[in-house]
Protein backbone atom coordinates (compact mmCIF):
# COMPACT_ATOMS: atom_id res chain seq x y z
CA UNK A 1 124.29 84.78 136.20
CA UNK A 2 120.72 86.40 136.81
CA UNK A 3 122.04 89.41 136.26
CA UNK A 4 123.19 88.62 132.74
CA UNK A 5 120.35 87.00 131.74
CA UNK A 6 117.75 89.72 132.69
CA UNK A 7 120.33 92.21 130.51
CA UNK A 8 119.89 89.64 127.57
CA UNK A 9 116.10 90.30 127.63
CA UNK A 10 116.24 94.28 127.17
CA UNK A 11 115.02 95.41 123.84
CA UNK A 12 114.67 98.71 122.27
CA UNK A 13 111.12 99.14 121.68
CA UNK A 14 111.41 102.63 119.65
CA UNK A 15 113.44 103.99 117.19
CA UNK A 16 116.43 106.24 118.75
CA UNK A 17 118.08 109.35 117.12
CA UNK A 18 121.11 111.33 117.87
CA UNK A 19 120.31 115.44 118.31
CA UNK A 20 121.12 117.39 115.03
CA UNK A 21 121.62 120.40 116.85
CA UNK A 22 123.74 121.80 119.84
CA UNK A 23 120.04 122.40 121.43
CA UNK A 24 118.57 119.09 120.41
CA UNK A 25 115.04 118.33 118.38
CA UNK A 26 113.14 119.64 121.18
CA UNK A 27 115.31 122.99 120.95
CA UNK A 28 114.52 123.25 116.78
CA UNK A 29 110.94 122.32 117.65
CA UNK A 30 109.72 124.56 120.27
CA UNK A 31 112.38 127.38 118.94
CA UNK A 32 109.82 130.64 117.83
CA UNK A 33 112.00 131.90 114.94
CA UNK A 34 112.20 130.56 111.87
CA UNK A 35 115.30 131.29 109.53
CA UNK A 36 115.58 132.42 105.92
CA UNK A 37 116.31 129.34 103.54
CA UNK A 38 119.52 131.48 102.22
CA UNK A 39 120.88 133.54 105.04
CA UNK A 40 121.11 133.89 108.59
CA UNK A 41 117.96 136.44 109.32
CA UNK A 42 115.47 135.11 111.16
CA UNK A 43 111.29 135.81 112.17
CA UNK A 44 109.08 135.22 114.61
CA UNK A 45 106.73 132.24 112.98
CA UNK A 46 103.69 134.79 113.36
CA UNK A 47 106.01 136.96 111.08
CA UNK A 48 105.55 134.29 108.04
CA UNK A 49 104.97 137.21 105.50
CA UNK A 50 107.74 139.36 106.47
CA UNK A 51 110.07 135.94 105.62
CA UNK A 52 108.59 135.52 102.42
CA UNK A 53 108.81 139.15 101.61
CA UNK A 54 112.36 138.98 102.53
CA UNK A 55 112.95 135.99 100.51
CA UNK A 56 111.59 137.56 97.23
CA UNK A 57 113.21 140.76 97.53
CA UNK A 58 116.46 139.24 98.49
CA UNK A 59 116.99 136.00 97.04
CA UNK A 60 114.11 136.36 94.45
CA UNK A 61 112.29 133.17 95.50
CA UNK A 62 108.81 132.46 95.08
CA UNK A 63 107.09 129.93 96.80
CA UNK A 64 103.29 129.01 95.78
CA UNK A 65 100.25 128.13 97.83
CA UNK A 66 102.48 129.28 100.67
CA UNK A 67 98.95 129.64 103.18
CA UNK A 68 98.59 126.06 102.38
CA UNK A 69 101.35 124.37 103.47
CA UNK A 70 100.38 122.72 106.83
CA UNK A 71 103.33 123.36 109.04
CA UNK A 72 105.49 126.90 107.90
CA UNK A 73 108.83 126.34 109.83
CA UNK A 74 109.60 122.79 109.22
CA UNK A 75 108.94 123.00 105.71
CA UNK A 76 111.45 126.61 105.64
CA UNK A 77 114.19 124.26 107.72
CA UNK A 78 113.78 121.17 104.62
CA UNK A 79 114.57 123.47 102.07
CA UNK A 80 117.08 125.54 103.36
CA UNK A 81 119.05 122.06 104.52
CA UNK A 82 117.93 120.79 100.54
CA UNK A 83 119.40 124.12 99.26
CA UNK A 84 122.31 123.39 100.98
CA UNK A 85 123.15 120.18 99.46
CA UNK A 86 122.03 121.21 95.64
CA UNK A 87 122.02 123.91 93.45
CA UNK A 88 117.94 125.98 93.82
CA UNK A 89 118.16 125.19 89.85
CA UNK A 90 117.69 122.14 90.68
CA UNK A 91 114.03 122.51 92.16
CA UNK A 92 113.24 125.30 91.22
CA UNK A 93 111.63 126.81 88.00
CA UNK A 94 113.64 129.89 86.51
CA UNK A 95 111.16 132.56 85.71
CA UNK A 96 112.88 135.69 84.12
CA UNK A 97 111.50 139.45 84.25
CA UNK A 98 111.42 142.21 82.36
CA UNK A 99 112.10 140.14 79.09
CA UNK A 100 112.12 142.82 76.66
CA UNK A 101 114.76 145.24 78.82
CA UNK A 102 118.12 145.60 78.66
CA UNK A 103 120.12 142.58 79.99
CA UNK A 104 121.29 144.04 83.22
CA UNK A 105 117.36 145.00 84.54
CA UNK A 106 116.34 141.70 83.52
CA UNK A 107 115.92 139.59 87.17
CA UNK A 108 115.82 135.63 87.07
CA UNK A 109 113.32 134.63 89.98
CA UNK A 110 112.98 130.87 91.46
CA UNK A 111 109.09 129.37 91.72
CA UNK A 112 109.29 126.69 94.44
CA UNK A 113 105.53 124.96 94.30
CA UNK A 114 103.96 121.30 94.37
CA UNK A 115 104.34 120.83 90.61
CA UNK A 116 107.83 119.55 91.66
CA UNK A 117 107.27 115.98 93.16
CA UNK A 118 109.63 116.17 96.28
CA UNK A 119 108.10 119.46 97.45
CA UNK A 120 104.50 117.89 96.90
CA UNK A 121 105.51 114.94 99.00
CA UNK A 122 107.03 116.94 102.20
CA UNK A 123 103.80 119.05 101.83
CA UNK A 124 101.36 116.21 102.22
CA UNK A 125 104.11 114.78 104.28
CA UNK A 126 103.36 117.85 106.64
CA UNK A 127 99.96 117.97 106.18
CA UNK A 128 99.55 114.59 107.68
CA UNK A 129 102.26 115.01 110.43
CA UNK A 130 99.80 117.75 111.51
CA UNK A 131 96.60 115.80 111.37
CA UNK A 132 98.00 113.23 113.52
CA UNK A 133 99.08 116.38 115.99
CA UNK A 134 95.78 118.00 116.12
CA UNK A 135 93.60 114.95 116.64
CA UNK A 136 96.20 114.08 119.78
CA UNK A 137 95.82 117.33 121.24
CA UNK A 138 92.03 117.13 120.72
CA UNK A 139 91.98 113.76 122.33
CA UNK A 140 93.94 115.09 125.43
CA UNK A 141 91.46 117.59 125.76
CA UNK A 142 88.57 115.24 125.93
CA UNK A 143 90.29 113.84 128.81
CA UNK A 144 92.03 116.77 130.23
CA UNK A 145 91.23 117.33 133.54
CA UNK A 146 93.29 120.47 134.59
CA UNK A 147 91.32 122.62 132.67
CA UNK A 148 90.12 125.65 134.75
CA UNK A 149 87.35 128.37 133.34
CA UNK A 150 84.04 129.79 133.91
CA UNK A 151 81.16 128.34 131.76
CA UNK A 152 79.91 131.18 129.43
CA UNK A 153 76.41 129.56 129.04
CA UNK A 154 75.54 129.00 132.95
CA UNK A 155 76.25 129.22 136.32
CA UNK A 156 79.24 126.17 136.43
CA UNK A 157 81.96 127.46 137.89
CA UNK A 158 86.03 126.40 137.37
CA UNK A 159 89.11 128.02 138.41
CA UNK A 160 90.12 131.05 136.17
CA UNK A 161 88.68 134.09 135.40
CA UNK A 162 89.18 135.65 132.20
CA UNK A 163 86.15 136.44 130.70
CA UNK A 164 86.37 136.70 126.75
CA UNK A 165 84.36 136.46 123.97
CA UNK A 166 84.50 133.40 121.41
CA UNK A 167 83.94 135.59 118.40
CA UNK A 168 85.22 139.30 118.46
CA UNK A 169 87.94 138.06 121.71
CA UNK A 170 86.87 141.04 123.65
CA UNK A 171 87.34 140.75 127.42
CA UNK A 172 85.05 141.54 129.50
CA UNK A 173 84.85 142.59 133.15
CA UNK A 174 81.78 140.46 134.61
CA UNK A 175 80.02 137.03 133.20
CA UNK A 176 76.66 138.41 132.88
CA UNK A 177 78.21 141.46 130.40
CA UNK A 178 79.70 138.55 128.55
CA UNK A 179 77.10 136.73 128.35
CA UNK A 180 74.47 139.57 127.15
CA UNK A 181 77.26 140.70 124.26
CA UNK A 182 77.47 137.11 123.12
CA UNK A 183 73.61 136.62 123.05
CA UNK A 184 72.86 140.20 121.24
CA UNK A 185 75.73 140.03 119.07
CA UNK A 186 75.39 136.30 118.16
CA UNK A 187 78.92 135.44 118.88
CA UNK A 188 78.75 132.24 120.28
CA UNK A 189 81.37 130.94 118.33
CA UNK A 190 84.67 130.94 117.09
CA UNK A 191 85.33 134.03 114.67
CA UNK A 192 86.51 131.59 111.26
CA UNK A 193 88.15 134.57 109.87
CA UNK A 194 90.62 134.13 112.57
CA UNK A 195 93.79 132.39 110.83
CA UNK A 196 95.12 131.20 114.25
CA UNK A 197 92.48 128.73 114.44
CA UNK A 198 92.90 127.11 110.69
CA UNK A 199 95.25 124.48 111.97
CA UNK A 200 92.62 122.95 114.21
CA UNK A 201 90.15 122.72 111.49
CA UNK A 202 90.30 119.06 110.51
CA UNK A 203 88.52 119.87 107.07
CA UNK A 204 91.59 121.59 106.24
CA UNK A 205 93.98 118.32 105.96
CA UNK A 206 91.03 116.54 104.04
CA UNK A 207 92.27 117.43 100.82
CA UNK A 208 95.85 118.37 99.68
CA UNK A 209 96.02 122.02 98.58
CA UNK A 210 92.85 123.24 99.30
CA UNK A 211 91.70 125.14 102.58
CA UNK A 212 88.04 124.91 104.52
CA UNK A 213 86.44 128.25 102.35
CA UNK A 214 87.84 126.61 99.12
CA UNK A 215 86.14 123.00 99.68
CA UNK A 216 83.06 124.51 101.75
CA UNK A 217 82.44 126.83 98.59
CA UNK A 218 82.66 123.65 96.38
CA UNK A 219 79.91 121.91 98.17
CA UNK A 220 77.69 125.00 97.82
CA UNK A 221 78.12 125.11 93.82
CA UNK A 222 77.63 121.83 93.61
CA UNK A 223 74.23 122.17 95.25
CA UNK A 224 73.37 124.93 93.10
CA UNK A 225 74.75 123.24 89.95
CA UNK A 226 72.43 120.26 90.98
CA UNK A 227 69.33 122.48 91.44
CA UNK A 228 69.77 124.58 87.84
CA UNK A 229 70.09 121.02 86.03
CA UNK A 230 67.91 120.90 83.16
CA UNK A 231 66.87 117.62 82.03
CA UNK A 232 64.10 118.18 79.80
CA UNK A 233 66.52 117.25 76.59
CA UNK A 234 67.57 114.24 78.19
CA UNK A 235 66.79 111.28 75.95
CA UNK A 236 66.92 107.53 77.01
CA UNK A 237 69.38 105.34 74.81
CA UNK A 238 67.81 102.38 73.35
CA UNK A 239 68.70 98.80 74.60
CA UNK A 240 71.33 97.28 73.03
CA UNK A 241 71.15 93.63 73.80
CA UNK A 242 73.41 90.68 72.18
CA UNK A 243 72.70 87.18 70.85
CA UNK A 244 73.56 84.17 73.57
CA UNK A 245 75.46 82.89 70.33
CA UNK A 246 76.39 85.29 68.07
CA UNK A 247 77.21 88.38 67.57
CA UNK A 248 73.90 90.29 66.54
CA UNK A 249 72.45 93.13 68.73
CA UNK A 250 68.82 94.38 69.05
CA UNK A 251 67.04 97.52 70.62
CA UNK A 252 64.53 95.52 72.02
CA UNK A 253 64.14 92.14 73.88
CA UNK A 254 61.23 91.12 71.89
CA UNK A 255 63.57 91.08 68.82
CA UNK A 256 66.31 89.62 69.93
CA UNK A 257 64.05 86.51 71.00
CA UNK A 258 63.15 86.24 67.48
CA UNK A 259 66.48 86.42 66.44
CA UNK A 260 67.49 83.29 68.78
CA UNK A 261 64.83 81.47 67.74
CA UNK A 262 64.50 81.58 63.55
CA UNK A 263 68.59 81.64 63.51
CA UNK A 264 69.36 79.21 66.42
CA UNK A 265 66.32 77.56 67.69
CA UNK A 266 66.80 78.36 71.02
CA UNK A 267 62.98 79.89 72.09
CA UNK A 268 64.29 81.71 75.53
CA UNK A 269 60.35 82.91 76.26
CA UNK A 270 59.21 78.88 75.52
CA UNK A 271 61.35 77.42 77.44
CA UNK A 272 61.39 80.24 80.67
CA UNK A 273 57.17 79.16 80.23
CA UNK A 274 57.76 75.34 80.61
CA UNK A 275 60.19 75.26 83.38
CA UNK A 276 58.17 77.83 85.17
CA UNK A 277 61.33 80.37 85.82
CA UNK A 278 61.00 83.28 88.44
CA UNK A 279 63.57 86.15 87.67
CA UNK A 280 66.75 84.57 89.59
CA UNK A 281 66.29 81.56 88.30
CA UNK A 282 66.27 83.70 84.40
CA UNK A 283 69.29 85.63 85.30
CA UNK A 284 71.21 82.08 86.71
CA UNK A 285 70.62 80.69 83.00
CA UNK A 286 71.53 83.49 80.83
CA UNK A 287 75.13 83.84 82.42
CA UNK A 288 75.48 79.86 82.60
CA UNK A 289 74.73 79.86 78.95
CA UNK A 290 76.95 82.51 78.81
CA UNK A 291 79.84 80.83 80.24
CA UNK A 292 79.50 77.67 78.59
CA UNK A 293 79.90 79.69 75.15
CA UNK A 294 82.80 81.95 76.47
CA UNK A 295 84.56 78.68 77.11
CA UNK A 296 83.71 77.23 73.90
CA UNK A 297 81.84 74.52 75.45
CA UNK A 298 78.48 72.97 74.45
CA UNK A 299 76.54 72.97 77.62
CA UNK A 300 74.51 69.89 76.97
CA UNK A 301 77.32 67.27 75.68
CA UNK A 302 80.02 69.20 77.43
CA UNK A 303 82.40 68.79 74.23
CA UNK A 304 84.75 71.36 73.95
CA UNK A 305 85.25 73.43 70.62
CA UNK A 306 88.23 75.76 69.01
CA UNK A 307 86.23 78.60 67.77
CA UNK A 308 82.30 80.02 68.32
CA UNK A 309 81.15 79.29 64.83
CA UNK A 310 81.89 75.43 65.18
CA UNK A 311 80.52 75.09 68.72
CA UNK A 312 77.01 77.09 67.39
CA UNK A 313 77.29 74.47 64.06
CA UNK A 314 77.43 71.67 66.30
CA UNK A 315 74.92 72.62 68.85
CA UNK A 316 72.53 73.63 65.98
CA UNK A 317 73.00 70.30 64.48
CA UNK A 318 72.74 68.07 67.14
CA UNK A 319 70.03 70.28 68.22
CA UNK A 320 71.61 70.68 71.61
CA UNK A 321 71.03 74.09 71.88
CA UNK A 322 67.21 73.84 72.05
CA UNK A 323 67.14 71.64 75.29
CA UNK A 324 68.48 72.60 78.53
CA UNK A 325 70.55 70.51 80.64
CA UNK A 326 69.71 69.76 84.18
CA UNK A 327 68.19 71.98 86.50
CA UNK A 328 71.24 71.43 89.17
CA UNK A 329 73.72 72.24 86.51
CA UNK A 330 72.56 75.95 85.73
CA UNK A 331 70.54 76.71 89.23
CA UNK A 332 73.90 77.08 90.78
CA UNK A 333 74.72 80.69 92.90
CA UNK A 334 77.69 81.25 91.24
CA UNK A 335 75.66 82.33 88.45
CA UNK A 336 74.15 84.75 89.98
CA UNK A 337 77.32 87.28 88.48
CA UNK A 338 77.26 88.06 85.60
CA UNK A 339 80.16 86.81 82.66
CA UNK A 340 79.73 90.01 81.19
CA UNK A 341 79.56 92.85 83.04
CA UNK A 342 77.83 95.07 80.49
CA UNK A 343 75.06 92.25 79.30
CA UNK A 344 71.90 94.18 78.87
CA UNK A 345 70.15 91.19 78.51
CA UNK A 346 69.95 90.77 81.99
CA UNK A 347 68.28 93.94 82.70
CA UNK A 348 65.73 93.45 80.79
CA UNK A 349 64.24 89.95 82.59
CA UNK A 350 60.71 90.00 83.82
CA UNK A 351 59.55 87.60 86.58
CA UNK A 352 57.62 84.41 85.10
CA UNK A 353 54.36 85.92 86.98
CA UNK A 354 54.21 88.76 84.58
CA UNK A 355 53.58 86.13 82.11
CA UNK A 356 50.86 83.82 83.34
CA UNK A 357 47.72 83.83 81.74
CA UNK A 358 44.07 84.70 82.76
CA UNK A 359 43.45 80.57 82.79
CA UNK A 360 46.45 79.95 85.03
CA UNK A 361 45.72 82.63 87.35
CA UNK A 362 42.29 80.90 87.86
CA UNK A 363 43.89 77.34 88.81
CA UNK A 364 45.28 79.19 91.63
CA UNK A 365 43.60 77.57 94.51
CA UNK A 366 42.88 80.32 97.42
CA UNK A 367 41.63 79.17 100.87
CA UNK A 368 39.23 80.84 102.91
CA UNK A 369 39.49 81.25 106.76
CA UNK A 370 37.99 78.48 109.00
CA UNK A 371 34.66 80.00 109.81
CA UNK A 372 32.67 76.78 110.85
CA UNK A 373 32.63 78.20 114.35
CA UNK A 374 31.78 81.46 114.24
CA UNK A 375 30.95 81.60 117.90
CA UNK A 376 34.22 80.48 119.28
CA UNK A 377 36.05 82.68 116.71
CA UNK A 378 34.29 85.69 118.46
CA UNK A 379 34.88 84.64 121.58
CA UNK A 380 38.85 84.09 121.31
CA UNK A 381 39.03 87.25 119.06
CA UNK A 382 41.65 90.00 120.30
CA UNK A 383 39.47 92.94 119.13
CA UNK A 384 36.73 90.97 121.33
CA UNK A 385 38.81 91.12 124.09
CA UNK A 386 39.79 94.65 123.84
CA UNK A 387 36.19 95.82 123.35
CA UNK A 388 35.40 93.87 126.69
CA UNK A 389 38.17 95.68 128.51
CA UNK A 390 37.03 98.85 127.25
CA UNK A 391 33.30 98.04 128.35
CA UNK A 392 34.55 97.46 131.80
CA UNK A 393 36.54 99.91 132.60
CA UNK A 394 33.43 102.57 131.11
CA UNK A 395 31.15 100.71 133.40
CA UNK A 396 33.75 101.23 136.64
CA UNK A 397 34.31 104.96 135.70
């Protein structure tokens, strides 16, 4: 009965898969040849231009960005299964040759690239399959400790002993020959030319179709480009504020206050003055007023309103719109957003200090230090203290 039970509790943690191959996954995986998409030749995966050259000359396909494509044999084995199943017409485009020949030296030749959405996919597809690969195998090195060498840089020794350069890959017969070539040559690092090491650059699976030289030269333009800006014609656009209740603009603040004012009798700079508003407490206002119009809501009586024009009448008439409504109805944080996001009003507050008069400024009351005992002040002074310190020690020396 135990028995049975503790078989009830196994679970399958993992997805499983059958082998689609008389050698298995690991067989197609780790196999070093990689087969033409339309016949049974096959190359060595360092041979990846003899394939293609095969492939054109042979079957007449074309396929773009090849250097691109992150992993070269399992994208080969997805098309040549794909090819099997469907007609190439069906992915690829038909590009014909030698239009204006005879029809028999006329060729038809296949383009298989990105533009087509299922070959775009497998490539970025790929391209993050091999991400994921090269940031595990750069994690187990971190942690690898089997690793045997001999430090180029200093005297650390490990088990191994072949002695070649970073750069050029020259071997050399001693570590202090190595050393000197790398250090007069400046080799010491990897040779980027070298096309074996692409796959480990991570910069390379950053962005879809582009390798490290094409987004490294990029940058660099855009550095230049930044540098040879000329902004010497550059002209700053007037601001465009709107009316809190209607729909007139103005290029400057000043005017639009006016505006409010003779057309609405709402006197923004007035009432900011009486209530003694800091910037927040501006900004807070204008998009509660804001609100409460968007709504169609008068924000004094709180009576609600079909259209704009007979919520300004109203307000106008009952002269609600010139008196604010209590402080702990606007001074709320919610309104510290704006409604609108493009209200240029708001940029254009100034703090309530900017606007205080000579005669205020003089009411401020400012309070001078306690000085009515000057001699204990001295005495519990820090700079006293250090000067004593200093003193003493002078007088020691």
């Amino acid at each position: 009965m135990a028995a049975s039970r503790g078989a009830d509790t196994e679970c399958i943690l993992e997805p499983l898969s059958l082998p689609e191959s008389p050698g298995g996954a690991a067989a197609i995986e780790n196999s070093p040849y990689v087969p033409c998409i339309f016949c049974k030749e096959c190359y060595l995966t360092a041979e990846q231009s003899q394939l293609l050259k095969h492939m054109i000359i042979e079957h007449k396909l074309v396929i773009a960005d090849m250097k691109l494509v992150a992993d070269f044999r399992r994208y080969i084995l997805y098309w040549k299964r794909r090819f099997a199943e469907q007609p190439i017409t069906d992915f690829c485009s038909v590009i014909r040759t030698n239009t204006e020949a005879p029809l028999e030296e006329q060729d038809n030749y296949f383009l298989l690239c990105d533009v087509l959405p299922e070959d775009r996919l497998l490539r970025e597809q790929l391209q993050q399959k091999r991400l994921r690969e090269i940031l595990e195998q750069q994690q187990r090195e971190r942690y690898d400790t089997s690793f045997h060498g001999i430090c180029m840089f200093c005297d650390q020794e490990f088990t191994g002993n072949r002695l070649q350069c970073l750069y050029c890959e020259k071997v050399f017969r001693d570590k202090n020959t190595l050393k000197d070539h790398m250090r007069k040559k400046q080799h010491r690092r990897i040779n980027a030319k070298n096309k074996e090491y692409d796959k480990f650059y991570i910069i390379n699976y950053l962005e879809f179709g582009k390798s490290w030289e094409e987004v490294q030269s990029e940058d660099d333009r855009e550095l230049l480009d930044n540098l040879e800006e000329d902004w010497s014609d550059w002209e700053e656009h007037p601001v465009c504020a709107v009316c809190l209740f209607c729909e007139q603009q103005a290029d400057t603040t000043e005017k639009l206050y006016l505006h409010m004012q003779k057309s609405h009798g709402f006197d923004f700079p007035k009432i900011k003055s009486d209530h003694g508003m800091n910037f927040y407490q501006q900004v807070k206002l204008l998009n509660f007023i804001r609100r409460e119009i968007h709504h169609g809501r008068c924000y004094n009586c709180q009576e609600k309103f079909q259209s704009k024009g007979g919520l300004i009448s109203h307000m106008e008439e009952t002269k609600h719109i010139t008196f604010l409504p209590a402080r702990s109805t606007w001074d709320q944080p919610q309104y510290y957003f704006p409604t609108y996001e493009n209200d240029t009003l708001l940029c254009t507050l100034s703090d309530s200090e900017d606007l205080m008069t000579e005669d205020q400024s003089e009411d401020v009351p400012v309070l001078s230090e306690d000085i009515s005992n000057l001699k204990a002040l001295k005495q519990s002074s820090v700079l006293n203290q250090l000067l004593y310190e200093e003193n003493k020690s002078q007088e020691e020396f």
